[in-house]
Structures are given as C-alpha cells and as structure tokens.
Protein backbone atom coordinates (compact mmCIF):
# COMPACT_ATOMS: atom_id res chain seq x y z
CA UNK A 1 0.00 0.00 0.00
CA UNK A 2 1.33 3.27 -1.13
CA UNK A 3 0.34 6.82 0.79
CA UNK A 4 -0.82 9.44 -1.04
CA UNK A 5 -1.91 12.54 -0.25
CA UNK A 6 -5.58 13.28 1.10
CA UNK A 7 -6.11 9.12 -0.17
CA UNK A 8 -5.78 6.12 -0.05
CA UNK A 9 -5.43 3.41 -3.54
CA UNK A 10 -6.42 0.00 -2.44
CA UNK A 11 -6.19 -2.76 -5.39
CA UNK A 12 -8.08 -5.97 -5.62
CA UNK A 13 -8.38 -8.71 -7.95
CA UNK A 14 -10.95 -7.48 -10.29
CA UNK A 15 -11.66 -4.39 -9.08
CA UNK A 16 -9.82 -0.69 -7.54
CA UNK A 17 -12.09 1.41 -5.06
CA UNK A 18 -10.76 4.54 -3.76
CA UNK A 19 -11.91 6.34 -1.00
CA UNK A 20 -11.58 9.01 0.98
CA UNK A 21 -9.55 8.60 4.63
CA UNK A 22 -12.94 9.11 7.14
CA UNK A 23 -14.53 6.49 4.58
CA UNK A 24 -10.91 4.10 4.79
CA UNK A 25 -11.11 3.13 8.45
CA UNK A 26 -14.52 1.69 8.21
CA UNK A 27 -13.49 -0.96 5.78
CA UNK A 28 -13.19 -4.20 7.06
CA UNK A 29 -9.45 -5.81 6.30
CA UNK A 30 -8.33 -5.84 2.61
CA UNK A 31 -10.78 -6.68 0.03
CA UNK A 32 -12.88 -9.27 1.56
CA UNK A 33 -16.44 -8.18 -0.20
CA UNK A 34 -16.00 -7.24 -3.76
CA UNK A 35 -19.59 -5.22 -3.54
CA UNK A 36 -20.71 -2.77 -5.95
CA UNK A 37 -20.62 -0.29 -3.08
CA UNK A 38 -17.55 0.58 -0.63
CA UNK A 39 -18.42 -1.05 2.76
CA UNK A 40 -20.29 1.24 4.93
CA UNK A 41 -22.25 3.51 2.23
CA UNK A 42 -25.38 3.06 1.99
CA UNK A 43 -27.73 4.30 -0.74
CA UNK A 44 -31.19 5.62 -0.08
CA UNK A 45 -34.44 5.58 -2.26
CA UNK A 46 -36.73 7.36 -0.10
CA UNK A 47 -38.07 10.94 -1.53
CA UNK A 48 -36.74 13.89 0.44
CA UNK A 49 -39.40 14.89 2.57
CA UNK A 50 -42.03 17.39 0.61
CA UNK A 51 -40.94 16.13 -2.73
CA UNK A 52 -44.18 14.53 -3.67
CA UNK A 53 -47.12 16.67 -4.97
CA UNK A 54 -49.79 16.52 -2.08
CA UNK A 55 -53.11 15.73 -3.55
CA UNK A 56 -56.72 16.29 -2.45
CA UNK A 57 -60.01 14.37 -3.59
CA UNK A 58 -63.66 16.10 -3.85
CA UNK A 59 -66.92 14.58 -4.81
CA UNK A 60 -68.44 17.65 -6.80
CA UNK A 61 -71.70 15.50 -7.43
CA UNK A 62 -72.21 14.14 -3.78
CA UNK A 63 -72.04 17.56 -3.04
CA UNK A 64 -74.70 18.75 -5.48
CA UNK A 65 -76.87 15.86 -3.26
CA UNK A 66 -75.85 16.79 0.16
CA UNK A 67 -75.49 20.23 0.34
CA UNK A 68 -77.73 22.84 0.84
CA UNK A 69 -76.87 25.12 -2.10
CA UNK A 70 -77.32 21.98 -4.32
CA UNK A 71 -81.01 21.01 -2.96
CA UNK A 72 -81.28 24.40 -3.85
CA UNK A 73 -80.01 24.22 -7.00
CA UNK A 74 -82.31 21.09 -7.72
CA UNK A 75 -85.51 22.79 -6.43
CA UNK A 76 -84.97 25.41 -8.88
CA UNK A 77 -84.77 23.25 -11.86
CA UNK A 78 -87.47 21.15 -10.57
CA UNK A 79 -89.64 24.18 -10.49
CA UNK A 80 -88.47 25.61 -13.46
CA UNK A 81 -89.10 22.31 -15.60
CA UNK A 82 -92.76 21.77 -13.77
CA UNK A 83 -93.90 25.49 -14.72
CA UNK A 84 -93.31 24.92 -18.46
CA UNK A 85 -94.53 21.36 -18.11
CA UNK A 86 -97.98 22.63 -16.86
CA UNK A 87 -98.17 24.63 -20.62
CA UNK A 88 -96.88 21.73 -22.77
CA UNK A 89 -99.26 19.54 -21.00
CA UNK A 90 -102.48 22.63 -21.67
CA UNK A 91 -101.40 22.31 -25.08
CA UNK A 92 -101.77 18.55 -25.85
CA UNK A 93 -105.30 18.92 -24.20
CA UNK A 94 -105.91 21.05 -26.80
CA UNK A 95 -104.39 18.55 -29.55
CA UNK A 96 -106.64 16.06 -28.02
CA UNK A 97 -109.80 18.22 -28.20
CA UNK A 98 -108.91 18.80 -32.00
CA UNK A 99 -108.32 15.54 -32.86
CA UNK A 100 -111.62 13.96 -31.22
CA UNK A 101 -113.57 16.97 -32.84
CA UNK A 102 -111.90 15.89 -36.18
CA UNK A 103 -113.33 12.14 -35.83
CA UNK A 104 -116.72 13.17 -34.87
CA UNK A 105 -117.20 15.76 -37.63
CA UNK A 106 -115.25 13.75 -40.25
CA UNK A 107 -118.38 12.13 -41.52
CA UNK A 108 -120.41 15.67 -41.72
CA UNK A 109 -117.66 17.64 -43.01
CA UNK A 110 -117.64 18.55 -46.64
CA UNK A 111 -113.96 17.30 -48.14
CA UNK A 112 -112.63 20.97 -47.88
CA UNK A 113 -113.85 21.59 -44.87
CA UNK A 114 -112.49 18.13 -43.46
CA UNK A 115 -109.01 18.91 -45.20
CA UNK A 116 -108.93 22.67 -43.89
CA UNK A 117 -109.49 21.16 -39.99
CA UNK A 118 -106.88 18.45 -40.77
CA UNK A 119 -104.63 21.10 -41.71
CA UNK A 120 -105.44 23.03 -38.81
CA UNK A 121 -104.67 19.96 -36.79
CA UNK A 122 -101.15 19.41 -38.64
CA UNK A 123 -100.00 23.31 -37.92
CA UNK A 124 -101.18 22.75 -33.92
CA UNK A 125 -98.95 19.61 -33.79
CA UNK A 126 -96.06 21.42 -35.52
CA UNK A 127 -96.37 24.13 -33.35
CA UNK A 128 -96.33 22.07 -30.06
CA UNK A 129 -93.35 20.33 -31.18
CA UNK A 130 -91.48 23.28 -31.92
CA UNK A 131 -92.52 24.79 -28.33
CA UNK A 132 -91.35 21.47 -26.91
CA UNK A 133 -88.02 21.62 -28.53
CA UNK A 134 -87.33 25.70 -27.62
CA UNK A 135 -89.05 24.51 -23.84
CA UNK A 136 -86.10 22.05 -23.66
CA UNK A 137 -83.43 24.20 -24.41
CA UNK A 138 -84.40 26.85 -21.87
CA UNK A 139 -84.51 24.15 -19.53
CA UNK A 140 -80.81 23.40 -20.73
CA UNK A 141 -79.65 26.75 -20.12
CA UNK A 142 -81.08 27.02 -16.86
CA UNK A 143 -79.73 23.81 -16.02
CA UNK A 144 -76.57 24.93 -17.44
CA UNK A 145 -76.11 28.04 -15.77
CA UNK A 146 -77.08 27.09 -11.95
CA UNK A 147 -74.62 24.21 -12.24
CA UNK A 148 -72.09 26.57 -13.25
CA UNK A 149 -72.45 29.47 -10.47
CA UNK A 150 -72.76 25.81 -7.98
CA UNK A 151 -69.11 24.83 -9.21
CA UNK A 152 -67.83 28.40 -8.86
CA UNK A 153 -69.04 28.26 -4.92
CA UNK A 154 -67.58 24.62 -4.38
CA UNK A 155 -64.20 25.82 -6.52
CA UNK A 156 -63.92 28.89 -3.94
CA UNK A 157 -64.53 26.55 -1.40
CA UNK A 158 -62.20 23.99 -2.60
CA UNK A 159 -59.32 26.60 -2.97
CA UNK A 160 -59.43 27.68 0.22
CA UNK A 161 -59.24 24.35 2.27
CA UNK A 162 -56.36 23.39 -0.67
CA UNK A 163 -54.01 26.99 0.30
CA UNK A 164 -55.06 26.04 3.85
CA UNK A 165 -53.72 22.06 4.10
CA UNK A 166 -50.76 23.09 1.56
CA UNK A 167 -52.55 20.81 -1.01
CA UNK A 168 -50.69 20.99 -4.84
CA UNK A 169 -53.05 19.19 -6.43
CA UNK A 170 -57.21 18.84 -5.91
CA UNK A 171 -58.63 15.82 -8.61
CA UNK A 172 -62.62 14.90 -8.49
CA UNK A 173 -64.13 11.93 -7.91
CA UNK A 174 -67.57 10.04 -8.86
CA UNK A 175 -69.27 9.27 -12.62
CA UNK A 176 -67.41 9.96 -15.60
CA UNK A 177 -64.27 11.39 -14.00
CA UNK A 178 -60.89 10.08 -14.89
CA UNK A 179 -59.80 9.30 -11.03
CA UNK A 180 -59.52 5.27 -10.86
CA UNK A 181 -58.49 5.26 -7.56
CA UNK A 182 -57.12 7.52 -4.12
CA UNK A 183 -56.69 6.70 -0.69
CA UNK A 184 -59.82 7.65 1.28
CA UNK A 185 -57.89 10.05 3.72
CA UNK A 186 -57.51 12.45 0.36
CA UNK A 187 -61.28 12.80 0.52
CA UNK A 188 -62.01 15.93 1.18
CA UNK A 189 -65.94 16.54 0.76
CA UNK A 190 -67.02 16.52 3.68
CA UNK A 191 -65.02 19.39 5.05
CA UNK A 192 -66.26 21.15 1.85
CA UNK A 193 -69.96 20.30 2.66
CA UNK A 194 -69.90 22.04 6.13
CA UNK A 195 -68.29 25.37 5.11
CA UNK A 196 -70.53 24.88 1.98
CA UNK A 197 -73.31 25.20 3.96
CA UNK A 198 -72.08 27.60 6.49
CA UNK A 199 -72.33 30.00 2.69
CA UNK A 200 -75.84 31.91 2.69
CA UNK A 201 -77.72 31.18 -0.15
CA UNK A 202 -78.52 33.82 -2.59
C-alpha cells in the first residue's frame, strides 16, 4: 500500500475502489467483499421529505346531493321544468280536443272543410313540437347556468381548504371522471360540505 496525499489506492483482484480517509477506516481488512458499493455507504431511495405533490379528492356531485346550495339548486330546476310542463301539458289537451272533434265531424264535413281542420290539426302539432323543442333548451340553459355558479361556490370553497392544508393538487371523484383510484384520507368533501353550507344562499 502506497500513501498518497488526502487518499488512499487499495487494489483488488478485479476491481480498484478509492476512498476518501474518514470512509478508509470503516473498511473491514483488505478486500474481503467485492460489492458494488464501498463497505459502509449506503444508498437511499426514499423521496426527500415534501418532494411529492400533495393531492386532495372532492366529490363535486355528492355535493350537489348533500349540500344545501345543491337542494337548492335542484328545487330550482325542478320548479323551473314543472312550470313549463304545466303549458306543454295545456297544449296537448288542446291537440286532443282537435283531434276527437276531427273524428266526430269527419263524416259531416264537406272534403274541404275536413281537409282545412286536418290542416289546422297538422299546424297545432307542428307548433307544439317546436314549443317542446325551444321549452327544452331553456330548460338546458337554466340547467346549465345554476350548475355553473354551484361549481364556482364549491371551486372557492375547494381553494381555500387546498391553500389552507398546503394541497398541490385537488382531482374529483364520482361518474365519468378520470380518477380510478385515491386513498380515502384524500377525501375531502365533507369538510367542503360544512363550510358549503355555512355560505348563505342567494
């Protein structure tokens, strides 16, 4: 063995390691172990602590069910939809009426006369069905636009607990989400119910 300065050059069948002299006097005598690794180092695989992205898990449409705002929201719709039901349904009375009138008179009616209340009939059906289509869209954009100004008070909600637990990441949950699978401590939604519902409905 052969000094040099500030280390040490130890040679081995097969193999030359050098280390440094605080490293050298933990090695066991000569070359015994021809490891990959110099005798007392040891390599770690753990993450450093706070390396991984800390992620959060909320279950937007439980929430629409459970909270207060979303009954809310639900009521409104329900209300909405039954109001314009209530005409649709006046309306096919009225399609009704026509088309029993129609089978009683057809017998009496002269052809023109039969073919002017048949057309009569045809225009009342087109127009239903037109109202029917424009009733659905409203409903649509109604539906639309409360479920939109619901997700803006959960998101608010959301952000806050997130900046508060030091959360990077917040995914959702439930039908026709891309999350697979999370650990049920990540769940979140119930903490976001209670201040949900602690927010005064407008």
């Amino acid at each position: 063995m052969r000094h040099m300065s500030g280390s040490h050059r130890l040679s081995c069948p097969g193999i030359v390691l050098r280390v440094g002299l605080s490293i050298l006097s933990s090695v066991a005598t000569g070359c015994a172990a021809s490891t990959s690794e110099p005798a007392g180092i040891s390599v770690t695989t753990e993450r450093p602590a706070g390396s991984g992205i800390v992620i959060g898990v909320v279950d937007t449409q439980w929430l629409l069910k459970e909270s207060k705002l979303g009954r809310q929201v639900n009521d409104t719709l329900n209300q909405f939809m039954k109001d314009r039901q209530t005409l649709l349904e006046l309306e096919q009375q009225e399609l009704r009426n026509l088309e029993n009138e129609l089978l009683r008179q057809g017998s009496v009616l002269s052809p023109s006369a039969k073919q002017q209340k048949e057309e009569q009939l045809r225009q009342r059906m087109l127009d239903y069905q037109q109202k029917a289509g424009n009733m659905s869209r409203e409903f649509q954009t109604k539906q639309a636009e409360l479920l939109d100004e619901f997700r803006e008070q959960v998101d608010m909600v959301v952000e806050q607990i997130a900046q508060e637990r030091g959360l990077r990441l917040v995914v959702e949950k439930g039908k026709n989400t891309s999350t697979r699978y999370y650990d049920k401590s990540m769940d979140f939604s119930s903490t976001v119910l209670e201040i949900l519902d602690r927010t005064p409905l407008r």
